[in-house]
PDB file of N, CA and C in Angstrom:
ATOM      1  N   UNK A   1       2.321   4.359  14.423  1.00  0.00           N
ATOM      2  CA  UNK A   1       3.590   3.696  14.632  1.00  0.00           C
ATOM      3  C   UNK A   1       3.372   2.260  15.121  1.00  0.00           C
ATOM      4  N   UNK A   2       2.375   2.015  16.125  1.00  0.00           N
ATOM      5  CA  UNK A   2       2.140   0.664  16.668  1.00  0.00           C
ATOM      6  C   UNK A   2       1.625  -0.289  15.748  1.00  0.00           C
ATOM      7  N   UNK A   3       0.800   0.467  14.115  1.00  0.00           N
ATOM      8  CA  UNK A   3       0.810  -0.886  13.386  1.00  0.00           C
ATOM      9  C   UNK A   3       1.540  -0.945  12.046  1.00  0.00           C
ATOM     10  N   UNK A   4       2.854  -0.161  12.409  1.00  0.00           N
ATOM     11  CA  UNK A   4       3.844  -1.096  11.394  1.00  0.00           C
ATOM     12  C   UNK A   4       4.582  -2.362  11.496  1.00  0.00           C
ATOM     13  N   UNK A   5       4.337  -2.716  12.268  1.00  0.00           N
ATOM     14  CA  UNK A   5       4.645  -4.478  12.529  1.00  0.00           C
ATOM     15  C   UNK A   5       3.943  -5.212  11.575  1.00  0.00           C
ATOM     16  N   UNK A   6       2.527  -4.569  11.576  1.00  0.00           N
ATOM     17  CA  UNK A   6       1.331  -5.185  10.616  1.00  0.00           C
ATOM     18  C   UNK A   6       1.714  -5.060   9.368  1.00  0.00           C
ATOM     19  N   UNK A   7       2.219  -4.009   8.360  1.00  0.00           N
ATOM     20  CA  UNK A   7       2.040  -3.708   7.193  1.00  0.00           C
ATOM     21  C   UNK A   7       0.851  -3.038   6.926  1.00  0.00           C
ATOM     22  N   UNK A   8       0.117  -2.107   7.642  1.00  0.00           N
ATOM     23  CA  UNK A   8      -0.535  -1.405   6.805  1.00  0.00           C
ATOM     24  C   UNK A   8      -0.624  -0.713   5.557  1.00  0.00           C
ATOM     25  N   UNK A   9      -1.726  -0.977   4.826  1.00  0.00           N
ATOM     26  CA  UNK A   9      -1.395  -0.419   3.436  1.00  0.00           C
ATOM     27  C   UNK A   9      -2.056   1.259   3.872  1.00  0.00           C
ATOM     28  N   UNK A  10      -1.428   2.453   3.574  1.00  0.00           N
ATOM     29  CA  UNK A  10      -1.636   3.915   3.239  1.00  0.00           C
ATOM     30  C   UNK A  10      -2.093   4.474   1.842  1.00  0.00           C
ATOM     31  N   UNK A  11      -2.666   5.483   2.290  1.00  0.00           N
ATOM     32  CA  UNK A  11      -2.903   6.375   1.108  1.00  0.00           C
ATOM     33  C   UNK A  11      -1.588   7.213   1.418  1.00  0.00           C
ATOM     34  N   UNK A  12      -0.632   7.674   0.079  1.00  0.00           N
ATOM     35  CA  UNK A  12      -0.438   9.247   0.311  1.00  0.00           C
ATOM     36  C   UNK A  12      -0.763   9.599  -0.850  1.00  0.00           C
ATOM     37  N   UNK A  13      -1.237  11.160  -0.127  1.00  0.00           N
ATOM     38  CA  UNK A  13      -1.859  11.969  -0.992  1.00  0.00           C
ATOM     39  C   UNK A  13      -0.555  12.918  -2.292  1.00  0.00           C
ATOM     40  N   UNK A  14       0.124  13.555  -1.349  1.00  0.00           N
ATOM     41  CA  UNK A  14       1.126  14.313  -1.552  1.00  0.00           C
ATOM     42  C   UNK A  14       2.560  13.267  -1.819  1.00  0.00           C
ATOM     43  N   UNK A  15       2.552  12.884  -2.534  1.00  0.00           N
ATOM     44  CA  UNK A  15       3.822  11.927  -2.751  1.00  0.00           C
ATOM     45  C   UNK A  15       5.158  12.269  -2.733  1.00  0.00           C
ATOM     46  N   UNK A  16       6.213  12.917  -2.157  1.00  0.00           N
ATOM     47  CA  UNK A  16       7.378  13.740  -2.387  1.00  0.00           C
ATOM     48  C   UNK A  16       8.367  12.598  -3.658  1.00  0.00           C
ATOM     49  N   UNK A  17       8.080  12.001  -3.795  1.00  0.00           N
ATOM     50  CA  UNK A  17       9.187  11.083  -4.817  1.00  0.00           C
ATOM     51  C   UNK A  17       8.360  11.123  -6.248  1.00  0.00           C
ATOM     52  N   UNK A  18       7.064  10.978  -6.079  1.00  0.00           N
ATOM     53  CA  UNK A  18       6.317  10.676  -7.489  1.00  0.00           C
ATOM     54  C   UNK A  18       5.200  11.936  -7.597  1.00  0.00           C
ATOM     55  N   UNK A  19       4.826  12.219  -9.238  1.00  0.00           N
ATOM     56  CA  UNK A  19       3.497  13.498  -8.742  1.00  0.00           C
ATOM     57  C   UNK A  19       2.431  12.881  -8.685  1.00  0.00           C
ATOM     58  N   UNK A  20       2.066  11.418  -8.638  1.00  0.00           N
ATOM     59  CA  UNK A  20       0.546  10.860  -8.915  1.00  0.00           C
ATOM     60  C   UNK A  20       0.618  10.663  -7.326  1.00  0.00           C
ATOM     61  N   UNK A  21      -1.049  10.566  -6.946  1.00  0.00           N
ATOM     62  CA  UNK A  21      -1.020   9.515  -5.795  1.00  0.00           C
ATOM     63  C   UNK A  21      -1.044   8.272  -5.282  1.00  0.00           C
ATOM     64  N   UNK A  22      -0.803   7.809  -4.405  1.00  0.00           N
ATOM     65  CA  UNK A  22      -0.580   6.105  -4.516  1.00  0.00           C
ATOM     66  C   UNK A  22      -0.991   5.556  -2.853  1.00  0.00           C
ATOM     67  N   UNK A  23      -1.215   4.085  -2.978  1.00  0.00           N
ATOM     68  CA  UNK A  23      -1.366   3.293  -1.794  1.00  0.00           C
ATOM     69  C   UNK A  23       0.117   2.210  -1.900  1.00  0.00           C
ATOM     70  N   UNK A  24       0.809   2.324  -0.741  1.00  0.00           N
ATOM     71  CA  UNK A  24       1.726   1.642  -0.227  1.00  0.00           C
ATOM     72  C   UNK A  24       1.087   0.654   0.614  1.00  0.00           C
ATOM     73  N   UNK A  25       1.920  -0.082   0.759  1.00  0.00           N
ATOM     74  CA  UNK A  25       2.023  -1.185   2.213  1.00  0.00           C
ATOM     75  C   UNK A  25       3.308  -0.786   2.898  1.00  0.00           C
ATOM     76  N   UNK A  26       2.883  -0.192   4.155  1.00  0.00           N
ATOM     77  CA  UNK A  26       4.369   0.480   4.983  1.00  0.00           C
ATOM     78  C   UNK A  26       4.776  -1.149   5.431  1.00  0.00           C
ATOM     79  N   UNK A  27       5.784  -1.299   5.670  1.00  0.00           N
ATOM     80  CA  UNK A  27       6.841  -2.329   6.188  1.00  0.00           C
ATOM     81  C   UNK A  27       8.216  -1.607   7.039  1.00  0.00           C
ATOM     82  N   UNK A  28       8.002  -2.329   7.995  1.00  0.00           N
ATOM     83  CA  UNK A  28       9.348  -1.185   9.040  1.00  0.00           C
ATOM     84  C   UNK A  28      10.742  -1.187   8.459  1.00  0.00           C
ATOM     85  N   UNK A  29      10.787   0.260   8.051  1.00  0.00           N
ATOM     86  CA  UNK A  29      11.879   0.471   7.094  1.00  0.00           C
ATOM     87  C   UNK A  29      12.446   2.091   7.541  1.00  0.00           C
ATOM     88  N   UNK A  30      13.262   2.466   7.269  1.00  0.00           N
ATOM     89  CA  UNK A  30      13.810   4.005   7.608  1.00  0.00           C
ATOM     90  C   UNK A  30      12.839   4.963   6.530  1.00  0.00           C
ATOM     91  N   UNK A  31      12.465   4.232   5.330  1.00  0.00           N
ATOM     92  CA  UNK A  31      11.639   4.992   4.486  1.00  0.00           C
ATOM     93  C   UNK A  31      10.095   5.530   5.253  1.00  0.00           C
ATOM     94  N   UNK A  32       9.311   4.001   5.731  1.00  0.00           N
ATOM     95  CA  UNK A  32       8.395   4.008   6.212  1.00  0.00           C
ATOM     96  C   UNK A  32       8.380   4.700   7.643  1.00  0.00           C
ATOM     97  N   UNK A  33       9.209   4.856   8.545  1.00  0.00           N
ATOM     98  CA  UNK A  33       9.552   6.100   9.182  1.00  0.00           C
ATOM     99  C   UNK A  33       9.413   7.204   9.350  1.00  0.00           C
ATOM    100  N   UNK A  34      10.003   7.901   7.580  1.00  0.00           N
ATOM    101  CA  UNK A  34      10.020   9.146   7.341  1.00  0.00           C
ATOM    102  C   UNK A  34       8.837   9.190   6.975  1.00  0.00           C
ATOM    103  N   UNK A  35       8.142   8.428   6.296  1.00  0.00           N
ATOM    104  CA  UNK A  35       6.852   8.927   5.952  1.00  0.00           C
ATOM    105  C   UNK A  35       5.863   9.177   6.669  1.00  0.00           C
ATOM    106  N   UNK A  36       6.084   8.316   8.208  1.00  0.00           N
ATOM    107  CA  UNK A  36       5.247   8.588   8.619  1.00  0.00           C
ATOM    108  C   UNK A  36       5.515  10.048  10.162  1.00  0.00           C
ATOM    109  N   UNK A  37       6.447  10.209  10.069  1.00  0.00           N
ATOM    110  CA  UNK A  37       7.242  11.565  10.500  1.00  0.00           C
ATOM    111  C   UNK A  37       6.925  12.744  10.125  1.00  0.00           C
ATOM    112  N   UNK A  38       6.166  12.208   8.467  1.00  0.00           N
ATOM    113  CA  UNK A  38       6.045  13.427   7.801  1.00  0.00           C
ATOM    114  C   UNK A  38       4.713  13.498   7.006  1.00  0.00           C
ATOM    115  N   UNK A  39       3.512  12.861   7.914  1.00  0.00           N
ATOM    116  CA  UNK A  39       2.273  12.456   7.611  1.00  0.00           C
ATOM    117  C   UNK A  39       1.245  13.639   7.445  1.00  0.00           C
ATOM    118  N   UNK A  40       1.677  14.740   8.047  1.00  0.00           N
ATOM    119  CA  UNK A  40       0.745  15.751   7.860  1.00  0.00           C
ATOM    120  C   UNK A  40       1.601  16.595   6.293  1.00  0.00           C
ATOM    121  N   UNK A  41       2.472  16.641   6.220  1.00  0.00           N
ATOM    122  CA  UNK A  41       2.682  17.017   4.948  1.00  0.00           C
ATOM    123  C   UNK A  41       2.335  16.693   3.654  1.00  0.00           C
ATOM    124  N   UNK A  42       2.410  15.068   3.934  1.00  0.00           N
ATOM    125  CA  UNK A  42       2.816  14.328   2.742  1.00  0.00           C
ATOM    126  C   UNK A  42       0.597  13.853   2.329  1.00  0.00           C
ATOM    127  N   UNK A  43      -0.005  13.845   3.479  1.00  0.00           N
ATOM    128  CA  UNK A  43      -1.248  13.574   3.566  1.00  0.00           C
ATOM    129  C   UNK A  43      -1.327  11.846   3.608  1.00  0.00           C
ATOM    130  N   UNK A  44      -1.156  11.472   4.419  1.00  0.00           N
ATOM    131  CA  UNK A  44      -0.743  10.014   4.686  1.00  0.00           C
ATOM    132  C   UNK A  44      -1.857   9.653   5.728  1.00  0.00           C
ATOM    133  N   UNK A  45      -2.747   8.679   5.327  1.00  0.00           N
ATOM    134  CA  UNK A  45      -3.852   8.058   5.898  1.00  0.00           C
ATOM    135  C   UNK A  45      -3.763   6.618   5.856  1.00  0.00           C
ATOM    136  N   UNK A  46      -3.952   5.495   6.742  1.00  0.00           N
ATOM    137  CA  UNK A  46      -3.960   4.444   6.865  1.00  0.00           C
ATOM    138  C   UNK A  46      -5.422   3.843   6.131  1.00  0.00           C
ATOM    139  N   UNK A  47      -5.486   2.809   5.759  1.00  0.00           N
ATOM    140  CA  UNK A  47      -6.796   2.079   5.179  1.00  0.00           C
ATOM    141  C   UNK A  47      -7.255   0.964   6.650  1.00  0.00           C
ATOM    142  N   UNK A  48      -8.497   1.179   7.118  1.00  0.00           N
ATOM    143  CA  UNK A  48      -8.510   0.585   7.999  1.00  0.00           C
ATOM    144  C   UNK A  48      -9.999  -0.534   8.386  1.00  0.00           C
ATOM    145  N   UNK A  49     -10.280  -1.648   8.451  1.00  0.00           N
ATOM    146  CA  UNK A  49     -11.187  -1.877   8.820  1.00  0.00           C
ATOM    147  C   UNK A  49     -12.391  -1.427   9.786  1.00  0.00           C
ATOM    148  N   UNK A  50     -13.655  -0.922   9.205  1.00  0.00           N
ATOM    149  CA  UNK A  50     -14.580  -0.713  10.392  1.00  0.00           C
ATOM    150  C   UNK A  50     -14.908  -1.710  11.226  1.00  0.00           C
ATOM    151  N   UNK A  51     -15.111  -1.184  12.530  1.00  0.00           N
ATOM    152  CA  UNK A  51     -15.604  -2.477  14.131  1.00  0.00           C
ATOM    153  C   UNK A  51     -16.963  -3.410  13.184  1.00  0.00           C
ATOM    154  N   UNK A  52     -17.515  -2.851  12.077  1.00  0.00           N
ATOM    155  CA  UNK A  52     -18.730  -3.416  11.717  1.00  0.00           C
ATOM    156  C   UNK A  52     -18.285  -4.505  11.026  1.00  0.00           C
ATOM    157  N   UNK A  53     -17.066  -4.551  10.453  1.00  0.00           N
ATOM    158  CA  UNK A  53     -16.685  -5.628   9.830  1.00  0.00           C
ATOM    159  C   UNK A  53     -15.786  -6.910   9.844  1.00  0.00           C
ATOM    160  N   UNK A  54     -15.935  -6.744  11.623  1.00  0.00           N
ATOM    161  CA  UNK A  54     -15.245  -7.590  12.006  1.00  0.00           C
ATOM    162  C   UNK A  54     -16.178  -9.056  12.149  1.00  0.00           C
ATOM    163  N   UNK A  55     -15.301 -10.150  11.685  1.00  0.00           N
ATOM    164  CA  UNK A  55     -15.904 -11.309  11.778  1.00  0.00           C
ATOM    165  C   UNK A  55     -16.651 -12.069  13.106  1.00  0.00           C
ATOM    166  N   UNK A  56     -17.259 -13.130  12.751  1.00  0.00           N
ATOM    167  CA  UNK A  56     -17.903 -13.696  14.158  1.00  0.00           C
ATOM    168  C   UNK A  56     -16.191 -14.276  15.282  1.00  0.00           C
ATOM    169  N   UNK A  57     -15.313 -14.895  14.237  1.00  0.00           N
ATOM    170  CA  UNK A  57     -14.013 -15.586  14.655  1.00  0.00           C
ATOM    171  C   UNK A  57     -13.286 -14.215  15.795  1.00  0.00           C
ATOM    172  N   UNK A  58     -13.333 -13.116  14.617  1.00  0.00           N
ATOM    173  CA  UNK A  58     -12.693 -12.462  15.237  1.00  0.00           C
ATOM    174  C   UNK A  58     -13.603 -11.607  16.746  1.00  0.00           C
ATOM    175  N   UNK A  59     -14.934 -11.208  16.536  1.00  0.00           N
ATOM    176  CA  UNK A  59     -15.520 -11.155  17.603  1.00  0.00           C
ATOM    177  C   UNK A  59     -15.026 -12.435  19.161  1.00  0.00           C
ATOM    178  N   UNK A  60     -15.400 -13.371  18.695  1.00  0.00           N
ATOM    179  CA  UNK A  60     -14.887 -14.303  19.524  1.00  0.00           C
ATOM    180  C   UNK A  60     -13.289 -14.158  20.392  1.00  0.00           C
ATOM    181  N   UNK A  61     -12.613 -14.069  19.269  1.00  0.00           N
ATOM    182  CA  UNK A  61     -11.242 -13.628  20.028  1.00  0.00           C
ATOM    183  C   UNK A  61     -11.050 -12.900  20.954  1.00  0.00           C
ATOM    184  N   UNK A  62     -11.847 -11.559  20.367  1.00  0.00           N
ATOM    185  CA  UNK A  62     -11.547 -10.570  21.373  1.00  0.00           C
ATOM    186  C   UNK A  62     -12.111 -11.057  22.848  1.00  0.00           C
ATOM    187  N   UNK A  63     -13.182 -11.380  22.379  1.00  0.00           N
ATOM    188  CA  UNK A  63     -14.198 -11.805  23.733  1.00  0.00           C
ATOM    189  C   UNK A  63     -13.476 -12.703  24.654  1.00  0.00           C
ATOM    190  N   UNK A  64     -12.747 -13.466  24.458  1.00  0.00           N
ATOM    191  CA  UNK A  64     -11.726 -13.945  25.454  1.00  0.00           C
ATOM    192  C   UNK A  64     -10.608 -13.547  25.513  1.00  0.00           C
ATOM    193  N   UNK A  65     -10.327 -12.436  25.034  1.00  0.00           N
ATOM    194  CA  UNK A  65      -9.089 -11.897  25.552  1.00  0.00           C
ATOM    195  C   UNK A  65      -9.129 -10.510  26.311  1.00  0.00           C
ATOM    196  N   UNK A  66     -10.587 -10.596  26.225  1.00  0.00           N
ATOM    197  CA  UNK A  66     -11.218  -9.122  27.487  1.00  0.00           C
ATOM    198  C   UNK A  66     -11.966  -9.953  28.063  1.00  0.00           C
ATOM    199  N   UNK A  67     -13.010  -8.448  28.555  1.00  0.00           N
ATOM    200  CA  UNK A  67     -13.899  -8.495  29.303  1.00  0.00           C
ATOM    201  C   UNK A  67     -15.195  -8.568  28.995  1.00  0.00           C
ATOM    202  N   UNK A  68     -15.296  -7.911  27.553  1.00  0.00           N
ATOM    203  CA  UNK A  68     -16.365  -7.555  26.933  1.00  0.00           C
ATOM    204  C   UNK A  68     -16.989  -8.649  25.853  1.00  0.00           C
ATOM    205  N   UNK A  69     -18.141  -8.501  25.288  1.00  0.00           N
ATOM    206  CA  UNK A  69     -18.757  -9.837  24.318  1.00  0.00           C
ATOM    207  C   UNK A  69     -18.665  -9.412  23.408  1.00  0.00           C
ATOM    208  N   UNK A  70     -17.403  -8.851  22.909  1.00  0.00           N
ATOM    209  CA  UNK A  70     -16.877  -9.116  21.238  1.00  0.00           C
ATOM    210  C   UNK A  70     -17.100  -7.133  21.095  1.00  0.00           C
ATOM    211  N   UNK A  71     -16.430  -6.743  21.251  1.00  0.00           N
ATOM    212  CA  UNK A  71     -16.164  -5.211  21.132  1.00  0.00           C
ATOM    213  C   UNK A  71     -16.884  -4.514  19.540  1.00  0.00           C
ATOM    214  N   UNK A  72     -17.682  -3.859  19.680  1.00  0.00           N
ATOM    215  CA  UNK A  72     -18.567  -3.056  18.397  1.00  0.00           C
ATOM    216  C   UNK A  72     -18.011  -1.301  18.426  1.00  0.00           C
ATOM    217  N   UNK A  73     -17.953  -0.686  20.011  1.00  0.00           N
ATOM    218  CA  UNK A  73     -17.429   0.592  19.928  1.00  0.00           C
ATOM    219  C   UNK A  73     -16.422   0.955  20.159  1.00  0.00           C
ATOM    220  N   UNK A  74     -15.645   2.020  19.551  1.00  0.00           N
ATOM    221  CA  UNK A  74     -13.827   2.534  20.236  1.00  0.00           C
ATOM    222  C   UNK A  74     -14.169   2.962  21.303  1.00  0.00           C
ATOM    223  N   UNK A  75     -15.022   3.539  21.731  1.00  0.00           N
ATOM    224  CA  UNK A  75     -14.960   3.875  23.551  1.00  0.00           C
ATOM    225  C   UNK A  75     -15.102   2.497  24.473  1.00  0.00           C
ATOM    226  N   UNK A  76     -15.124   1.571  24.196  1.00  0.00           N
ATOM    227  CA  UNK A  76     -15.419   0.514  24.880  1.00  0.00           C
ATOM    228  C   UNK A  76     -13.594  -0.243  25.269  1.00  0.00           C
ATOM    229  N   UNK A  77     -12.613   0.183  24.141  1.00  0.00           N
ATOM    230  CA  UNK A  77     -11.070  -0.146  24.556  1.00  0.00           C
ATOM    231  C   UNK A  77     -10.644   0.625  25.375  1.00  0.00           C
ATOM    232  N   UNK A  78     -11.385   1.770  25.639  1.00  0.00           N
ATOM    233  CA  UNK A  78     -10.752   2.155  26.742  1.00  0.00           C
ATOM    234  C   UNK A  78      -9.862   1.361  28.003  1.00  0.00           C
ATOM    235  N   UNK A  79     -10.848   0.677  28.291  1.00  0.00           N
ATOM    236  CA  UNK A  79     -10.628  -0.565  29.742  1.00  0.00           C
ATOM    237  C   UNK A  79      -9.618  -1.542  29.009  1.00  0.00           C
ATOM    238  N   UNK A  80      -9.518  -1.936  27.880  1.00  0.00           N
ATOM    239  CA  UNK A  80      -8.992  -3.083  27.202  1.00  0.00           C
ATOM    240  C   UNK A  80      -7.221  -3.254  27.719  1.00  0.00           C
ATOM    241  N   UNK A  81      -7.200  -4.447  27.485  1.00  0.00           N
ATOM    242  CA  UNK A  81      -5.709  -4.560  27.724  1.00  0.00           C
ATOM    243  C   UNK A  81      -4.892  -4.288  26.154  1.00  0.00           C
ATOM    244  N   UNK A  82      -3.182  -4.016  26.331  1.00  0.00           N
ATOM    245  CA  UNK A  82      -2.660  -4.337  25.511  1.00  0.00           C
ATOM    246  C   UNK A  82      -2.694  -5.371  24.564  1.00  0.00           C
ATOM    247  N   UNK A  83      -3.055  -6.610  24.627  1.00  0.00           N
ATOM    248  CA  UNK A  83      -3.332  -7.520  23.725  1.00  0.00           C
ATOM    249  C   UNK A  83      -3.870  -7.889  23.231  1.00  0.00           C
ATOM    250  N   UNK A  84      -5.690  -6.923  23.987  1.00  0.00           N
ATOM    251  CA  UNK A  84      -6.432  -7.008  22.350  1.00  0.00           C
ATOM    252  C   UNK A  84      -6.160  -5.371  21.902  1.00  0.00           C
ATOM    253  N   UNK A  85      -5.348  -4.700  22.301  1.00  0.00           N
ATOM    254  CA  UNK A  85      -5.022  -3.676  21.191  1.00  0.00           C
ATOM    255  C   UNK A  85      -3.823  -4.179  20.086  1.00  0.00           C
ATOM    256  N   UNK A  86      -3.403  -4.804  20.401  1.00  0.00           N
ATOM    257  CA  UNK A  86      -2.092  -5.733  19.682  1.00  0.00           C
ATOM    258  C   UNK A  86      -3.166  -6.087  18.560  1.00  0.00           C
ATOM    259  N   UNK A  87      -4.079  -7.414  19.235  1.00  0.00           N
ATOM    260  CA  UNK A  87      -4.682  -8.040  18.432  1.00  0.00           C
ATOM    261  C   UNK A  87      -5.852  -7.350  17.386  1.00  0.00           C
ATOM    262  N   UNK A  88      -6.046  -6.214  17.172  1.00  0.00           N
ATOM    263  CA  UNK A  88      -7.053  -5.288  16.815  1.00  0.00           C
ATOM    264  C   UNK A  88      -5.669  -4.703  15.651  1.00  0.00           C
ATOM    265  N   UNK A  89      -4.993  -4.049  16.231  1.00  0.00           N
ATOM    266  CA  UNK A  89      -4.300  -3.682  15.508  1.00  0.00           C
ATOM    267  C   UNK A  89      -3.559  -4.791  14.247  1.00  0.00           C
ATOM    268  N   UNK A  90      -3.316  -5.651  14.433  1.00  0.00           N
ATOM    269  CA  UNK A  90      -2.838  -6.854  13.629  1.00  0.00           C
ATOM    270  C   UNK A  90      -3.845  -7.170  12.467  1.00  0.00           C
ATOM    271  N   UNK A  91      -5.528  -7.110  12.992  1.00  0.00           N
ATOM    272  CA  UNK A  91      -6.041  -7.477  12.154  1.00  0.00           C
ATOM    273  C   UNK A  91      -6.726  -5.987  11.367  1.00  0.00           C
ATOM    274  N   UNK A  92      -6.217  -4.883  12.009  1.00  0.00           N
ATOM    275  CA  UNK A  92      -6.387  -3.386  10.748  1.00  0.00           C
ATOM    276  C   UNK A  92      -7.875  -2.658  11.394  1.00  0.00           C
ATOM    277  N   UNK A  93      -8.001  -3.091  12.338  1.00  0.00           N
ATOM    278  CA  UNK A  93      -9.507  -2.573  12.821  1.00  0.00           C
ATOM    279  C   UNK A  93      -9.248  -1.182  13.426  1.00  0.00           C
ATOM    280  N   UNK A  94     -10.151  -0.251  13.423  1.00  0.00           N
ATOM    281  CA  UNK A  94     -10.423   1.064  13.500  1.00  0.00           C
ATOM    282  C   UNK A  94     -11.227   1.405  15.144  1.00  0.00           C
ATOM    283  N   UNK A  95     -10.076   0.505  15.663  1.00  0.00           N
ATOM    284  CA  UNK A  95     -10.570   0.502  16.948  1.00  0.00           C
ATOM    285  C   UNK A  95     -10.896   1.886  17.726  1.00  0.00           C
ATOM    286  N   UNK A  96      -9.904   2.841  17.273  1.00  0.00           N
ATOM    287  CA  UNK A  96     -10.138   4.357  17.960  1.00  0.00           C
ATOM    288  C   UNK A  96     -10.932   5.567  16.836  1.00  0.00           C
ATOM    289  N   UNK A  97     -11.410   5.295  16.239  1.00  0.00           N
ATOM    290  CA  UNK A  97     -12.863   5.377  15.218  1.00  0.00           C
ATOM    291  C   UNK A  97     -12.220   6.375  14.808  1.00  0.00           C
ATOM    292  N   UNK A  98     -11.034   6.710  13.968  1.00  0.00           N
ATOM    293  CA  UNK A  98     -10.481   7.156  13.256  1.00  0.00           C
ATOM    294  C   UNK A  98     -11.156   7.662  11.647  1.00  0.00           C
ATOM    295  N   UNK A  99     -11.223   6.289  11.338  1.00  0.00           N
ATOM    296  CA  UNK A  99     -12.444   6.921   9.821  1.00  0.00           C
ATOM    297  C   UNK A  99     -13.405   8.008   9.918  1.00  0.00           C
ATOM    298  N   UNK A 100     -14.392   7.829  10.930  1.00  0.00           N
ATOM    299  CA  UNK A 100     -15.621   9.162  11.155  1.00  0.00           C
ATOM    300  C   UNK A 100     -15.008  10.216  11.095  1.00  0.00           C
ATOM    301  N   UNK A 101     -13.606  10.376  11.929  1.00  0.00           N
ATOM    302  CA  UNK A 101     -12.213  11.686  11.687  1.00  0.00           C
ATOM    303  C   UNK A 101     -12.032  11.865  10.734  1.00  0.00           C
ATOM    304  N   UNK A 102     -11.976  11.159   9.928  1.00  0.00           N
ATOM    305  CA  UNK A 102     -11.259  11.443   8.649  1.00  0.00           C
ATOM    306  C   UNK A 102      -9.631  11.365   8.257  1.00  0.00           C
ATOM    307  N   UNK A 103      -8.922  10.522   9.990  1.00  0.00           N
ATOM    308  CA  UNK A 103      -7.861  10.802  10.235  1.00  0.00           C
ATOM    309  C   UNK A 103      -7.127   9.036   9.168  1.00  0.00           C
ATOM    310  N   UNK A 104      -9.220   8.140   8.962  1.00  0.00           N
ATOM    311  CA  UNK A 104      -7.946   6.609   7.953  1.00  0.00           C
ATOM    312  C   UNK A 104      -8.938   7.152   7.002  1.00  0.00           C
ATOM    313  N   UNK A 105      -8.914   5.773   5.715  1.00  0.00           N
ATOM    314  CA  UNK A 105      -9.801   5.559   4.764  1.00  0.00           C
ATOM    315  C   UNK A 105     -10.436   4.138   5.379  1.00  0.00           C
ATOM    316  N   UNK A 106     -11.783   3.942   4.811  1.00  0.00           N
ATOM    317  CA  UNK A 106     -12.127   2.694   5.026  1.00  0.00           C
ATOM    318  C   UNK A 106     -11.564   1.684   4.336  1.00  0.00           C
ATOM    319  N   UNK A 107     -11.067   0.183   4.795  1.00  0.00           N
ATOM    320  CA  UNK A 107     -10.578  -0.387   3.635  1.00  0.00           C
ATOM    321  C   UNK A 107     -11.561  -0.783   2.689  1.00  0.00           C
ATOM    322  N   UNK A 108     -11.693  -1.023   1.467  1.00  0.00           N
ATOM    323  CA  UNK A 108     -12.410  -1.836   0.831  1.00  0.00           C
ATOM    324  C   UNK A 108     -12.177  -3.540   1.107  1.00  0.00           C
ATOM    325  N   UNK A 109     -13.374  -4.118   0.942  1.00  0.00           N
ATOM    326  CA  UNK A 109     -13.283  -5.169   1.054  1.00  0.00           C
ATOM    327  C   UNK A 109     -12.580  -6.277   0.025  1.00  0.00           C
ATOM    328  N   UNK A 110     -12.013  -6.919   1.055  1.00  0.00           N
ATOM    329  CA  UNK A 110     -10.951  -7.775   0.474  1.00  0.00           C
ATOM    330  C   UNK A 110      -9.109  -6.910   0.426  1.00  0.00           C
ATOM    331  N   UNK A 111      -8.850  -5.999   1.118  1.00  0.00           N
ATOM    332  CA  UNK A 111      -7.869  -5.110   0.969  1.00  0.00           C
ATOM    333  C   UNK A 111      -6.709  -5.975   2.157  1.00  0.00           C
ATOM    334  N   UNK A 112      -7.152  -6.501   3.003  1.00  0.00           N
ATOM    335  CA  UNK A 112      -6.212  -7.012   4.015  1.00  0.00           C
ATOM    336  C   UNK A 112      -6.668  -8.717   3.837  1.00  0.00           C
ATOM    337  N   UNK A 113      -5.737  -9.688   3.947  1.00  0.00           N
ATOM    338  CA  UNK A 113      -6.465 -11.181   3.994  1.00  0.00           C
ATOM    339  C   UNK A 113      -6.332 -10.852   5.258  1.00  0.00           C
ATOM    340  N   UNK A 114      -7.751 -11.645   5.782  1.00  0.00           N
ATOM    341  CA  UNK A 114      -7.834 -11.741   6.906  1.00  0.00           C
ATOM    342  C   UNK A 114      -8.218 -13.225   7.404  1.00  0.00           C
ATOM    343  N   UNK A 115      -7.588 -14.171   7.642  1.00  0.00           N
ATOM    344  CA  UNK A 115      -7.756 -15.397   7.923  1.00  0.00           C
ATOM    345  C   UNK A 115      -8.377 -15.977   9.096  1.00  0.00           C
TER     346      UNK A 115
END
């Protein structure tokens, strides 16, 4: 829910409107809502950047907006403030190591601009 501000793009698996499967870009909508209300049904996974692929820029950021010298593990946000979870989340990173779960997909590269 905290990164539909972003537009994450999803997999669903189970499509209730169409029979193929597809990748969306959720955008905060009453649709994007339900879908995600109804994520264990529908098989709805986020595409998400790994911590490995975060840039030197973006390393940097974080690093002054914590404590830490540019964050590599999800156990390490623990301590983190809201605003580099804001800022993590904005840029699609897999800060709570979700992929190894199986709970995102990895994005492929080039899937989010990341400026």
């Amino acid at each position: 829910m905290a990164r539909l501000s972003y537009c994450p793009i999803v997999h669903v698996d189970k499509n209730p409107f169409k029979d193929n499967l597809m990748d969306i870009e959720l955008k905060p909508s009453p649709y994007s809502l339900l879908l995600i209300n109804n994520c264990n049904e529908i098989g709805l996974k986020p595409y998400l950047r790994p911590m490995s692929s975060m840039t030197k820029e973006e390393r940097t950021k974080i690093a002054a907006l914590s404590n830490f010298n540019g964050l590599t593990k999800s156990a390490e946000f623990a301590e983190c403030s809201s605003v580099v979870v804001d800022y993590c989340n904005s840029r699609h990173l897999d800060y709570r190591g979700l992929i190894p779960m199986g709970l995102a997909l990895e994005a492929p590269d080039g899937m989010y601009k990341i400026e």
